[in-house]
C-alpha atoms as a PDB file:
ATOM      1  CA  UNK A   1      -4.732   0.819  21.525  1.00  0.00           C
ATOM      2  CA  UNK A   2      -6.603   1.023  18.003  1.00  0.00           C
ATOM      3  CA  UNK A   3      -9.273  -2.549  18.307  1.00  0.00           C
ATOM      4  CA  UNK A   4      -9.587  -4.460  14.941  1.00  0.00           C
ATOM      5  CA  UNK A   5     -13.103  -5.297  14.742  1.00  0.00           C
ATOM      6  CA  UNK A   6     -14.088  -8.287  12.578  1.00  0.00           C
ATOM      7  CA  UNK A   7     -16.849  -8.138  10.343  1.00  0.00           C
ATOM      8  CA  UNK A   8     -19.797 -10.753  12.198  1.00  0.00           C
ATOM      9  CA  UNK A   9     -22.988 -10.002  13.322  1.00  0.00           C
ATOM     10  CA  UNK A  10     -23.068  -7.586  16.556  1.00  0.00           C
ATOM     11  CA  UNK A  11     -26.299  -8.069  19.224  1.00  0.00           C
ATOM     12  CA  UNK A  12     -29.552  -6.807  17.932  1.00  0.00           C
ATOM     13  CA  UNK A  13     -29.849  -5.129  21.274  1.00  0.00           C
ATOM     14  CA  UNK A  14     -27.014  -2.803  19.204  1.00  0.00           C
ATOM     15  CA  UNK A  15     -28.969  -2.183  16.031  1.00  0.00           C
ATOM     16  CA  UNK A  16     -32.097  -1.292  17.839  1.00  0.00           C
ATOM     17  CA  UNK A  17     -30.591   1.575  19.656  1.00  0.00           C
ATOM     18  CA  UNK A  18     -28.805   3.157  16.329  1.00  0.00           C
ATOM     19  CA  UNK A  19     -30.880   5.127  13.752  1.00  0.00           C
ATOM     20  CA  UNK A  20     -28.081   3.727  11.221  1.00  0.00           C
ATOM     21  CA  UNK A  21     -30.731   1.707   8.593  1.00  0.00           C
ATOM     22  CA  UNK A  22     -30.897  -1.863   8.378  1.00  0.00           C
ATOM     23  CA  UNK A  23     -31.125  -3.161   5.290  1.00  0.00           C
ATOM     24  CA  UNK A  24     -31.888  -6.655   4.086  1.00  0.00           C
ATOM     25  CA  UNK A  25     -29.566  -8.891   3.545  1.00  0.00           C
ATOM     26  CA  UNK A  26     -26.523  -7.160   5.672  1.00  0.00           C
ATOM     27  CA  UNK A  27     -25.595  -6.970   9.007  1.00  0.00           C
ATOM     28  CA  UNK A  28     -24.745  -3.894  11.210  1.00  0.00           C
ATOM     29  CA  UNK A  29     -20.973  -4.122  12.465  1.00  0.00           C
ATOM     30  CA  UNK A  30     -20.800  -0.957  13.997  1.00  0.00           C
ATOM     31  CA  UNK A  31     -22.539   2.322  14.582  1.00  0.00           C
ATOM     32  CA  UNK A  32     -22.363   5.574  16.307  1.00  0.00           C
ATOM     33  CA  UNK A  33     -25.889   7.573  16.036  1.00  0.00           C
ATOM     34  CA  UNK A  34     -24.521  10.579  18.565  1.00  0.00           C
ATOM     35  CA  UNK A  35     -26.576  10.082  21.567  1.00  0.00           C
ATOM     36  CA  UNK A  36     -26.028  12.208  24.024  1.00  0.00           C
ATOM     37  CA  UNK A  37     -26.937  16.238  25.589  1.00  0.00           C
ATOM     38  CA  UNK A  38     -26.290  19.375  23.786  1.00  0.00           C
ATOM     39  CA  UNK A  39     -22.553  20.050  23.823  1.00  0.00           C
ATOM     40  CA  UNK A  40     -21.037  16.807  24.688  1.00  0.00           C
ATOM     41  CA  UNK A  41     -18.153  15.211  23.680  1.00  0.00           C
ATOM     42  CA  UNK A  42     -18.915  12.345  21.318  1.00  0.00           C
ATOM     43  CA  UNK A  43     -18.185   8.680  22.410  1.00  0.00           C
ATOM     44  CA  UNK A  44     -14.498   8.255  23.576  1.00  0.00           C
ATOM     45  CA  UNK A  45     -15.158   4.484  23.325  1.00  0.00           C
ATOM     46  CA  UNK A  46     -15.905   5.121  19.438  1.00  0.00           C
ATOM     47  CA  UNK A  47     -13.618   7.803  18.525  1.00  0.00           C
ATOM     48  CA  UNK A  48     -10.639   9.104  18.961  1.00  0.00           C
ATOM     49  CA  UNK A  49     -10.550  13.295  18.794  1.00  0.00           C
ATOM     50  CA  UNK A  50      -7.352  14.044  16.752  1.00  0.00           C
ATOM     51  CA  UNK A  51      -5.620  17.304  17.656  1.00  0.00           C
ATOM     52  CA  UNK A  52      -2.237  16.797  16.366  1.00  0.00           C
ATOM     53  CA  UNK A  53      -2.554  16.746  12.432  1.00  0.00           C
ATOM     54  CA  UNK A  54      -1.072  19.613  10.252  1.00  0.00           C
ATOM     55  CA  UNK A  55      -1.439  18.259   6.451  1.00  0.00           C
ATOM     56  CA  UNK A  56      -2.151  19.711   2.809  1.00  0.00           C
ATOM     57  CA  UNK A  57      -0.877  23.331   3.670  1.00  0.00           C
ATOM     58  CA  UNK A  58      -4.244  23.809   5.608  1.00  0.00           C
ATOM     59  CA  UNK A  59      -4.687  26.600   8.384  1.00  0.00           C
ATOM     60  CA  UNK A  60      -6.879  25.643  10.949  1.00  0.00           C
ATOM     61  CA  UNK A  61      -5.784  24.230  14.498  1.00  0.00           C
ATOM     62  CA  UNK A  62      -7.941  21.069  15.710  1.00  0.00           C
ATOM     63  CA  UNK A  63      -9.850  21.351  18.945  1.00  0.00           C
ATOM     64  CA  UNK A  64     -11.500  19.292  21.686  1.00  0.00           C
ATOM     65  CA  UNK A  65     -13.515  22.423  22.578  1.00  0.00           C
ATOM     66  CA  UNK A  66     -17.463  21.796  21.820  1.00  0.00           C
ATOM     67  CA  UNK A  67     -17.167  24.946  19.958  1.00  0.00           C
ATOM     68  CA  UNK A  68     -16.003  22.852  17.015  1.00  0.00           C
ATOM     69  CA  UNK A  69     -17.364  19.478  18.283  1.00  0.00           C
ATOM     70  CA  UNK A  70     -20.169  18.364  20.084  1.00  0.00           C
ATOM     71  CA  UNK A  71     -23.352  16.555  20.398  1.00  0.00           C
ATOM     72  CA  UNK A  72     -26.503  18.731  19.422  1.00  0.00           C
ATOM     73  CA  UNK A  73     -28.476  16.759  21.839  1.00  0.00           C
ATOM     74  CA  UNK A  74     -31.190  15.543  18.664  1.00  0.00           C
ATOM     75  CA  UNK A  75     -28.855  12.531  17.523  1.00  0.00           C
ATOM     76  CA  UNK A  76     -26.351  14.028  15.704  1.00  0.00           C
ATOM     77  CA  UNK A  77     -22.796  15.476  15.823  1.00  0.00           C
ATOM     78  CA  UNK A  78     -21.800  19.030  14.547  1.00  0.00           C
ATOM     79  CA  UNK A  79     -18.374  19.818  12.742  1.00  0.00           C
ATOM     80  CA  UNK A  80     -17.669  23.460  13.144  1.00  0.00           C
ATOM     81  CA  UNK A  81     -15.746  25.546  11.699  1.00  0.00           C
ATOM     82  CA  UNK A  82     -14.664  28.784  13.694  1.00  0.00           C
ATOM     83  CA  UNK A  83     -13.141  32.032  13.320  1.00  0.00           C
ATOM     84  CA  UNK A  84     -11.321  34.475  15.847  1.00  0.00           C
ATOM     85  CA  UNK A  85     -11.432  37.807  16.222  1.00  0.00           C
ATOM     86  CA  UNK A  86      -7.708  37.502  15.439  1.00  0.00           C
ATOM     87  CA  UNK A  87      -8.529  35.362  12.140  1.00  0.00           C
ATOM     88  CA  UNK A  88      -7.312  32.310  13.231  1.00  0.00           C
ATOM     89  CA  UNK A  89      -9.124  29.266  12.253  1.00  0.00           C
ATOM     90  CA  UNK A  90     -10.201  26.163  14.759  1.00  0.00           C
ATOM     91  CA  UNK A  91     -12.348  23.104  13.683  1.00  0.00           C
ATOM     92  CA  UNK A  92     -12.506  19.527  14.287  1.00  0.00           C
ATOM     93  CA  UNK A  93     -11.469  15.889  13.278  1.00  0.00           C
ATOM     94  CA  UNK A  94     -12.810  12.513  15.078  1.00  0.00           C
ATOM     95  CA  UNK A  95     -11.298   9.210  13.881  1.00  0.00           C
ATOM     96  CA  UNK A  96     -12.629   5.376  14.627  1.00  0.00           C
ATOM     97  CA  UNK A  97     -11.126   3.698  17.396  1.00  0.00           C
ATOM     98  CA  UNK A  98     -12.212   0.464  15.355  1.00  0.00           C
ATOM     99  CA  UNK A  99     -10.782  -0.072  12.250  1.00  0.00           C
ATOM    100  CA  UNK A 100     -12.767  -2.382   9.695  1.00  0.00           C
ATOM    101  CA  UNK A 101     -11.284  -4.811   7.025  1.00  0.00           C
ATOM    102  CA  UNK A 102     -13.762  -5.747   3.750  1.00  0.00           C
ATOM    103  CA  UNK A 103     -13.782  -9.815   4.024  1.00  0.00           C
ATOM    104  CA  UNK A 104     -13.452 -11.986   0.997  1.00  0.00           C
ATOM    105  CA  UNK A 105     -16.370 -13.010   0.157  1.00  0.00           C
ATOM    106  CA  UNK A 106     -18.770 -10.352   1.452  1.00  0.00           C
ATOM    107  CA  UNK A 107     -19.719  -6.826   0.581  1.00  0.00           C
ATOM    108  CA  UNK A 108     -19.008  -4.773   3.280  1.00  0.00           C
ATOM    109  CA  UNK A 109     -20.194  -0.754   3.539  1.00  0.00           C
ATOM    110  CA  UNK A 110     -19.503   2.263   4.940  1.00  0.00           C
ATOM    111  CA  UNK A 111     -22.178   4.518   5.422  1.00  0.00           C
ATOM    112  CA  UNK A 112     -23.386   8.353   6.718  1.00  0.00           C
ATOM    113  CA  UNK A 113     -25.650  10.301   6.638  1.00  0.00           C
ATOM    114  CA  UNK A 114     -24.596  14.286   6.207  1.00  0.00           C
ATOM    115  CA  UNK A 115     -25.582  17.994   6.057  1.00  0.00           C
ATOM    116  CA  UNK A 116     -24.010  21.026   5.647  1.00  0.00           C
ATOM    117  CA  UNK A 117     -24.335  24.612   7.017  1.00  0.00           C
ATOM    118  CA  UNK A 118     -26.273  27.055   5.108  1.00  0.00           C
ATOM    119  CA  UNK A 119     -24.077  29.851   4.709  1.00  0.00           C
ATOM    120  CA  UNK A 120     -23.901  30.588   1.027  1.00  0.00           C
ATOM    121  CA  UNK A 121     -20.857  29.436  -1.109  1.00  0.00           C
ATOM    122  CA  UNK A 122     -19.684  32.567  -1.004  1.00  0.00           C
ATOM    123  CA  UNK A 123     -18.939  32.266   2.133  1.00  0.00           C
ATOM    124  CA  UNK A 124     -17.386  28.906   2.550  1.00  0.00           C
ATOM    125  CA  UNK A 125     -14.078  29.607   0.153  1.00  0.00           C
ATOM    126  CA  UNK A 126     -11.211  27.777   1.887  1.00  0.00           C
ATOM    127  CA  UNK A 127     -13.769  24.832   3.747  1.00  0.00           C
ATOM    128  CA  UNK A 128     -13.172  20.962   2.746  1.00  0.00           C
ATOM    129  CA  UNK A 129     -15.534  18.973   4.788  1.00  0.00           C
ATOM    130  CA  UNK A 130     -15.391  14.651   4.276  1.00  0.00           C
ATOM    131  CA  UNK A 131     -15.490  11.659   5.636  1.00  0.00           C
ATOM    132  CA  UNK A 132     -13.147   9.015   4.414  1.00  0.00           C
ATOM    133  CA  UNK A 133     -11.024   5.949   4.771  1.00  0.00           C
ATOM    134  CA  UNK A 134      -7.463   6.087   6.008  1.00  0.00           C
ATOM    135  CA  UNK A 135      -5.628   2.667   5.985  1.00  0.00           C
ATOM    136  CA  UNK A 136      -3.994   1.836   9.444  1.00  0.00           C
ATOM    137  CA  UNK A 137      -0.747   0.942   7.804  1.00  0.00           C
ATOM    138  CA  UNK A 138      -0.210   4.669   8.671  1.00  0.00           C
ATOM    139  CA  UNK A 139       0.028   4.337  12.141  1.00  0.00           C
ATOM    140  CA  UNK A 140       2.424   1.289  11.403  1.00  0.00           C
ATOM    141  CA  UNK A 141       5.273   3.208   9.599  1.00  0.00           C
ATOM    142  CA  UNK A 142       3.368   2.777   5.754  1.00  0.00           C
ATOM    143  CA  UNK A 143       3.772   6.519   4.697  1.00  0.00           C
ATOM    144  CA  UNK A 144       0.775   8.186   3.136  1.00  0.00           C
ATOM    145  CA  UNK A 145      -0.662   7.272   0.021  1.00  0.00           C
ATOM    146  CA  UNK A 146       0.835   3.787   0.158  1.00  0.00           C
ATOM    147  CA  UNK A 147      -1.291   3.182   2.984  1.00  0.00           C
ATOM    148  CA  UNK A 148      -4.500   3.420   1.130  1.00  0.00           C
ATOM    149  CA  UNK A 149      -7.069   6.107   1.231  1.00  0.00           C
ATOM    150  CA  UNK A 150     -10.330   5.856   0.071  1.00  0.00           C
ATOM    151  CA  UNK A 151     -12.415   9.323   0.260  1.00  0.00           C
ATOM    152  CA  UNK A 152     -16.340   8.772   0.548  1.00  0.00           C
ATOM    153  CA  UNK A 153     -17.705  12.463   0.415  1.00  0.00           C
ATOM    154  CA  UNK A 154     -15.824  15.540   0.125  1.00  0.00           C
ATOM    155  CA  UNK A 155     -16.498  19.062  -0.477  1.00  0.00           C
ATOM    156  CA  UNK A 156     -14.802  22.144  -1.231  1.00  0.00           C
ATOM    157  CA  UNK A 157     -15.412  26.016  -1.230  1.00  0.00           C
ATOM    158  CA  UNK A 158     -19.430  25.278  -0.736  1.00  0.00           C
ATOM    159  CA  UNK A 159     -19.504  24.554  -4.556  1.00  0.00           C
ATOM    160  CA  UNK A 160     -22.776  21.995  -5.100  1.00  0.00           C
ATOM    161  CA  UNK A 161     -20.218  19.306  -6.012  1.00  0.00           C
ATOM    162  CA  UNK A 162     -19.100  16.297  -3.829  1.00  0.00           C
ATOM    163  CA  UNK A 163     -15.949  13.906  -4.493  1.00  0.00           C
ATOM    164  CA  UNK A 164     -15.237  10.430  -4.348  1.00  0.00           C
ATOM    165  CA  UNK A 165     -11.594   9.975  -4.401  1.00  0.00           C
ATOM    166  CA  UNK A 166      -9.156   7.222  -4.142  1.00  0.00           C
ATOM    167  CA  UNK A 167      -5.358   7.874  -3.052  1.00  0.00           C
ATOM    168  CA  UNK A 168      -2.659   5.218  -3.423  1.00  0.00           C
ATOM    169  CA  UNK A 169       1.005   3.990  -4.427  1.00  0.00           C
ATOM    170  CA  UNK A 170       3.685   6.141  -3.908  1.00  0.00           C
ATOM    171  CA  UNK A 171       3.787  10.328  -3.588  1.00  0.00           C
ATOM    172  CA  UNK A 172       3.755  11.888  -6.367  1.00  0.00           C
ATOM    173  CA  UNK A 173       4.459   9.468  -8.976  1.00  0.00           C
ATOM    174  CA  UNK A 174       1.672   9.295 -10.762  1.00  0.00           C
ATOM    175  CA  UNK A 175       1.052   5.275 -10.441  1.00  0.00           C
ATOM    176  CA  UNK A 176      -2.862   3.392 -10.526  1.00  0.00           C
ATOM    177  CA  UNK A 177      -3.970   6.841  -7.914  1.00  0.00           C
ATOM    178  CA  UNK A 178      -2.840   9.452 -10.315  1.00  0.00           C
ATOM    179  CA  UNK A 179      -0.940  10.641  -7.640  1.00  0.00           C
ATOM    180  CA  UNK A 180      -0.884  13.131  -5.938  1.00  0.00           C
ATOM    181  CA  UNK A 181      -4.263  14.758  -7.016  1.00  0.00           C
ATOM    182  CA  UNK A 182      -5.803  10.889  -6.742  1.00  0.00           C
ATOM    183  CA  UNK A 183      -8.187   8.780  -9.007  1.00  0.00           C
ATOM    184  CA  UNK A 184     -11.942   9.736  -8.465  1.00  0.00           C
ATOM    185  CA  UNK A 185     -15.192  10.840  -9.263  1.00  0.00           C
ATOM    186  CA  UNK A 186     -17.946  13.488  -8.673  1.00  0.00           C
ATOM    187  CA  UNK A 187     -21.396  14.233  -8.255  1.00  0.00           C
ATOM    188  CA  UNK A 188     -23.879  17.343  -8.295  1.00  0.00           C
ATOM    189  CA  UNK A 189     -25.709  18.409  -4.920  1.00  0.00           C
ATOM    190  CA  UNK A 190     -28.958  20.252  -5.295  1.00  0.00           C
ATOM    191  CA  UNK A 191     -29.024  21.699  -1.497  1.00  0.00           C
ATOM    192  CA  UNK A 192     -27.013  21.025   1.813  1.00  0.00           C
ATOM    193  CA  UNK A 193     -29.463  19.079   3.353  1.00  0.00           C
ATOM    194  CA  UNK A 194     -29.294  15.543   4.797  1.00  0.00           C
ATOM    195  CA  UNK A 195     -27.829  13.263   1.774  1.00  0.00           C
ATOM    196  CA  UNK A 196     -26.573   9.253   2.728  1.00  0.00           C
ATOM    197  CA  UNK A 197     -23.354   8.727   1.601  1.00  0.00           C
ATOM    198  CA  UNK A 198     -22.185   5.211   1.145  1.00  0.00           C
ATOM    199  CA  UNK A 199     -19.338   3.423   0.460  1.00  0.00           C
ATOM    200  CA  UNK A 200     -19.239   0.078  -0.907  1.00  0.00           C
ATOM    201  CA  UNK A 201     -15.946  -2.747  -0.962  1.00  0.00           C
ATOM    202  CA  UNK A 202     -17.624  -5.668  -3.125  1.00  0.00           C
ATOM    203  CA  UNK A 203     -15.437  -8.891  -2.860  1.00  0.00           C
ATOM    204  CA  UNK A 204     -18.039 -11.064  -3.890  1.00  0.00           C
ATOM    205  CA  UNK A 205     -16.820 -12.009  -7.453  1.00  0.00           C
ATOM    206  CA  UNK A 206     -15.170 -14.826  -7.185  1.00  0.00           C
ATOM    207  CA  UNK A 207     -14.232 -16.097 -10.195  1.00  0.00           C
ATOM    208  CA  UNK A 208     -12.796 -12.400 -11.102  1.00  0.00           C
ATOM    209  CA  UNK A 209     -10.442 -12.830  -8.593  1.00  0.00           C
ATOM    210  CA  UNK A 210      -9.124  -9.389  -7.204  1.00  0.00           C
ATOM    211  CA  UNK A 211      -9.267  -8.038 -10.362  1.00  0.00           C
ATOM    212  CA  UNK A 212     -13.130  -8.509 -10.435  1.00  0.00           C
ATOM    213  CA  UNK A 213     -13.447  -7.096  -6.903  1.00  0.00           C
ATOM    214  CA  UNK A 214     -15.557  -3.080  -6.929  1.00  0.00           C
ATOM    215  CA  UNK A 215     -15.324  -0.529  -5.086  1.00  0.00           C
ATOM    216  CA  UNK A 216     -18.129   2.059  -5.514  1.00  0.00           C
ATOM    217  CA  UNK A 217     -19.421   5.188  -4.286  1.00  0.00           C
ATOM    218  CA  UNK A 218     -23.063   5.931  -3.710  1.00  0.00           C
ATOM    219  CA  UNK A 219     -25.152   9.135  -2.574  1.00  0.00           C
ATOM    220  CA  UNK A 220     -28.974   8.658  -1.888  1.00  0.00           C
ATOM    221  CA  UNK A 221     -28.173   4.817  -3.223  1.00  0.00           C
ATOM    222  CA  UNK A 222     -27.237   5.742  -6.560  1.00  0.00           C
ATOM    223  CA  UNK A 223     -23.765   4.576  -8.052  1.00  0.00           C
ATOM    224  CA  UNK A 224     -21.867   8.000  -9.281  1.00  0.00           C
ATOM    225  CA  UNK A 225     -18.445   6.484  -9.364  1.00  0.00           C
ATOM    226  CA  UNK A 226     -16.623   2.466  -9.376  1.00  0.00           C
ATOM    227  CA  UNK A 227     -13.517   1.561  -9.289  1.00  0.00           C
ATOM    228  CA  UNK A 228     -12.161  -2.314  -9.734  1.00  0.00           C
ATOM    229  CA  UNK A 229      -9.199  -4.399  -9.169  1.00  0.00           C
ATOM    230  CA  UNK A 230      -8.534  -4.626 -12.634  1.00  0.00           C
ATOM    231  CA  UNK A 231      -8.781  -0.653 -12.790  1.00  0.00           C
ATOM    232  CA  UNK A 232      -5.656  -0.473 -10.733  1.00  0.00           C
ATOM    233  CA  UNK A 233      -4.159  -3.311 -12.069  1.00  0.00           C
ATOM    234  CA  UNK A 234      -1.469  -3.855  -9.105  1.00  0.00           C
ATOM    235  CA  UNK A 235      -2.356  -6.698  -6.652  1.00  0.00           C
ATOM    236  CA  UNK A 236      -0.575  -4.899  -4.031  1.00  0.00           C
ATOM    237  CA  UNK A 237      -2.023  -2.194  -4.062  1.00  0.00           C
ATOM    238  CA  UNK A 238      -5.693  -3.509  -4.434  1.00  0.00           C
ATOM    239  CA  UNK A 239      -5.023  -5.142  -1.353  1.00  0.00           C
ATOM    240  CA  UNK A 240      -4.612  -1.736   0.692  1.00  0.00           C
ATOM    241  CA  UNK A 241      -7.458  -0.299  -0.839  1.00  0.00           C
ATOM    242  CA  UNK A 242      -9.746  -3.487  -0.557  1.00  0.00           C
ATOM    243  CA  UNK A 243      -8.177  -6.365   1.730  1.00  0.00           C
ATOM    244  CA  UNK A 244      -6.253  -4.076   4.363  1.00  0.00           C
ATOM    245  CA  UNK A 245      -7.839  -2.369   7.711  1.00  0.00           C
ATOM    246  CA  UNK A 246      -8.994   1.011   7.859  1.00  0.00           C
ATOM    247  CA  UNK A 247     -10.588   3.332  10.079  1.00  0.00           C
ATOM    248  CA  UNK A 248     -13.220   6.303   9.539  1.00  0.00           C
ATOM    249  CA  UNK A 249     -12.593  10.148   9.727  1.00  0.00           C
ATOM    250  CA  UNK A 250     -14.601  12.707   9.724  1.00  0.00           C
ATOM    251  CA  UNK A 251     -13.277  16.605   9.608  1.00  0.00           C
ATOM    252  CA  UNK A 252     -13.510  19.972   8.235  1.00  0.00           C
ATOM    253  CA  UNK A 253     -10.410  21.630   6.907  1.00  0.00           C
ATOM    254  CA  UNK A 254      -9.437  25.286   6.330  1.00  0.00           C
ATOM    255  CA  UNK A 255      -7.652  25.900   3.701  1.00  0.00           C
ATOM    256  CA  UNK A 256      -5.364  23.573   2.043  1.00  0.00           C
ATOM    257  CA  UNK A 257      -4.008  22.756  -1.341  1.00  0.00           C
ATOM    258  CA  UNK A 258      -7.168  21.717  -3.050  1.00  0.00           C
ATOM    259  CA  UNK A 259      -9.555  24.621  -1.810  1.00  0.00           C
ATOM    260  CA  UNK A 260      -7.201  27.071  -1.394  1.00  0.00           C
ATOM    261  CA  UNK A 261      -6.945  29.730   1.607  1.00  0.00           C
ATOM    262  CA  UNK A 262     -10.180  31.113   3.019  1.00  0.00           C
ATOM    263  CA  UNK A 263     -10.816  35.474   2.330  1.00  0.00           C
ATOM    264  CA  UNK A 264     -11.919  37.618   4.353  1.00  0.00           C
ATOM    265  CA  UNK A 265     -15.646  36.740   3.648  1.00  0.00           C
ATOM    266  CA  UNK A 266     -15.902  33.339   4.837  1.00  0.00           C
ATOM    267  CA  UNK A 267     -17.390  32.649   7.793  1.00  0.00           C
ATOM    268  CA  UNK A 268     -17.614  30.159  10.567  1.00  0.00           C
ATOM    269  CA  UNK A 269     -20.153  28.727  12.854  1.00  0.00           C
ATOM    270  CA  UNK A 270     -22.839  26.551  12.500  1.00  0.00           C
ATOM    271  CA  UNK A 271     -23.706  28.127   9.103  1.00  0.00           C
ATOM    272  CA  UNK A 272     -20.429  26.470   7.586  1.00  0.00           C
ATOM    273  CA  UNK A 273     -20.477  22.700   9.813  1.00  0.00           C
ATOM    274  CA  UNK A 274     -20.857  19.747   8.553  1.00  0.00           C
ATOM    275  CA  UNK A 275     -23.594  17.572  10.407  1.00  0.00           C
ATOM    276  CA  UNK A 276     -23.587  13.783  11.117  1.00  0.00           C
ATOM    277  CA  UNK A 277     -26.637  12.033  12.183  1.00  0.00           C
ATOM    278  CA  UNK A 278     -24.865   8.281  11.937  1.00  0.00           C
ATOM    279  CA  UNK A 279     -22.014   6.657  10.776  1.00  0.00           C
ATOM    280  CA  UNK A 280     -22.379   2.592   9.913  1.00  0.00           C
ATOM    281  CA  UNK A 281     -20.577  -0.318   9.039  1.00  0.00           C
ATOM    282  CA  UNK A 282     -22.157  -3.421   7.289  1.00  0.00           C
ATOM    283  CA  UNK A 283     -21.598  -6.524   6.213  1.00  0.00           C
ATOM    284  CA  UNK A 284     -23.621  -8.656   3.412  1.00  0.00           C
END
């Protein structure tokens, strides 16, 4: 059973054993910072390894093998991407247990910190790492975009460009989300190394009402893209964006509608993974 968590203040016993940041002001709701020996299976108790998804045209299968998921034993979790001799492609996908609702009031953030393989971009064609929002509506019979989606970092093709991308309303209608490509923004990458990716749902303006509330995406700390209430312009759908619960994924794709199929020079392994050292939740 998927546990709502509510945004208070967890044991300090919890944030001294996380290498998630704490930063003035908030308060650390949850964490994973992928303790554990080389190979293992992250936390069950945190995540839930999905195996069963088939979206967006994309080709790969997703495994519980520690070929495409496991602890490296230094704190982090590795995302891999691999290749058969047949050509077949395997990766993985992990999804919160916990899902986390933004409270009225408070700025609440979703955080990680993320690198990337360094296999050259010529080599990645058809790979769409990220790590995004999915409301839980969907697991309640709210079809997909309706039930919100808000996408913190996502990559395609190994191009030094990352997305932040919001999906609502209904299909492909158009609608507040521009459906279906979605209603975003972007940002240049000098290197795959370690960049923090953060994620902020600001319902601290009161007197704006919903239509004052932000949501913004930051890399390193810096703002490259907002989005408001007012932006959207639909209550309703605000609220699935801003007011509903949601729960964190983190996977790498093959293939797919955006990046298009890999060729027959991209390669798997740890070269092409995408590397998590923590993933936090915080509350102002």
């Amino acid at each position: 059973m998927r546990t709502t968590v509510a945004l208070l203040p967890l044991l300090s016993s919890l944030a001294a054993a996380t290498p998630a940041p704490i930063y003035p002001g908030f308060q650390l709701v949850w964490s994973d910072g992928f303790e554990g020996s080389a190979g293992a299976t992250p936390n069950k108790a945190n995540w839930n390894i999905i195996t069963d998804v088939n979206t967006n045209n994309e080709v790969q299968t997703y495994t519980t093998s520690n070929a495409n998921l496991q602890i490296s034993g230094g704190g982090t979790v590795q995302l891999v991407p691999q290749k058969s001799s047949s050509g077949t492609w395997t990766s993985a996908r992990i999804e919160s247990k916990s899902t986390f609702t933004p409270a009225r009031g408070k700025l609440t953030m979703f955080e990680s910190a993320i690198r990337f393989g360094n296999n050259a971009a010529a080599q990645k064609q058809g790979l769409w790492p990220a790590f995004w929002l999915l409301g839980d509506a969907v697991h309640h019979g709210t079809p997909w975009p309706l039930c919100g989606e808000l996408d913190i970092m996502e990559t395609v093709n190994g191009l030094p460009t990352a997305y932040g991308t919001t999906h609502c309303g209904e299909g492909d209608k158009g609608g507040p989300c521009n459906e279906p490509d979605g209603r975003g923004g972007s940002v240049g990458l000098a290197d795959n190394g370690w960049h923090t990716w953060t994620l902020q749902v600001d319902r601290t303006n009161a007197e704006g009402g919903w239509r004052g509330e932000v949501v913004r995406w930051l890399v390193d700390g810096r703002v490259f893209h907002q989005m408001s209430g007012g932006d959207i312009g639909d209550e309703g759908i605000w609220a699935t964006l801003a007011h509903s619960p949601m729960f964190v994924i983190l996977n790498v794709a093959v293939g797919g509608d955006w990046p298009g199929a890999p060729n027959g020079a991209t390669a798997g392994s740890y070269g092409s993974m995408m590397e998590v050292e923590y993933v936090a939740v915080y509350t102002s």
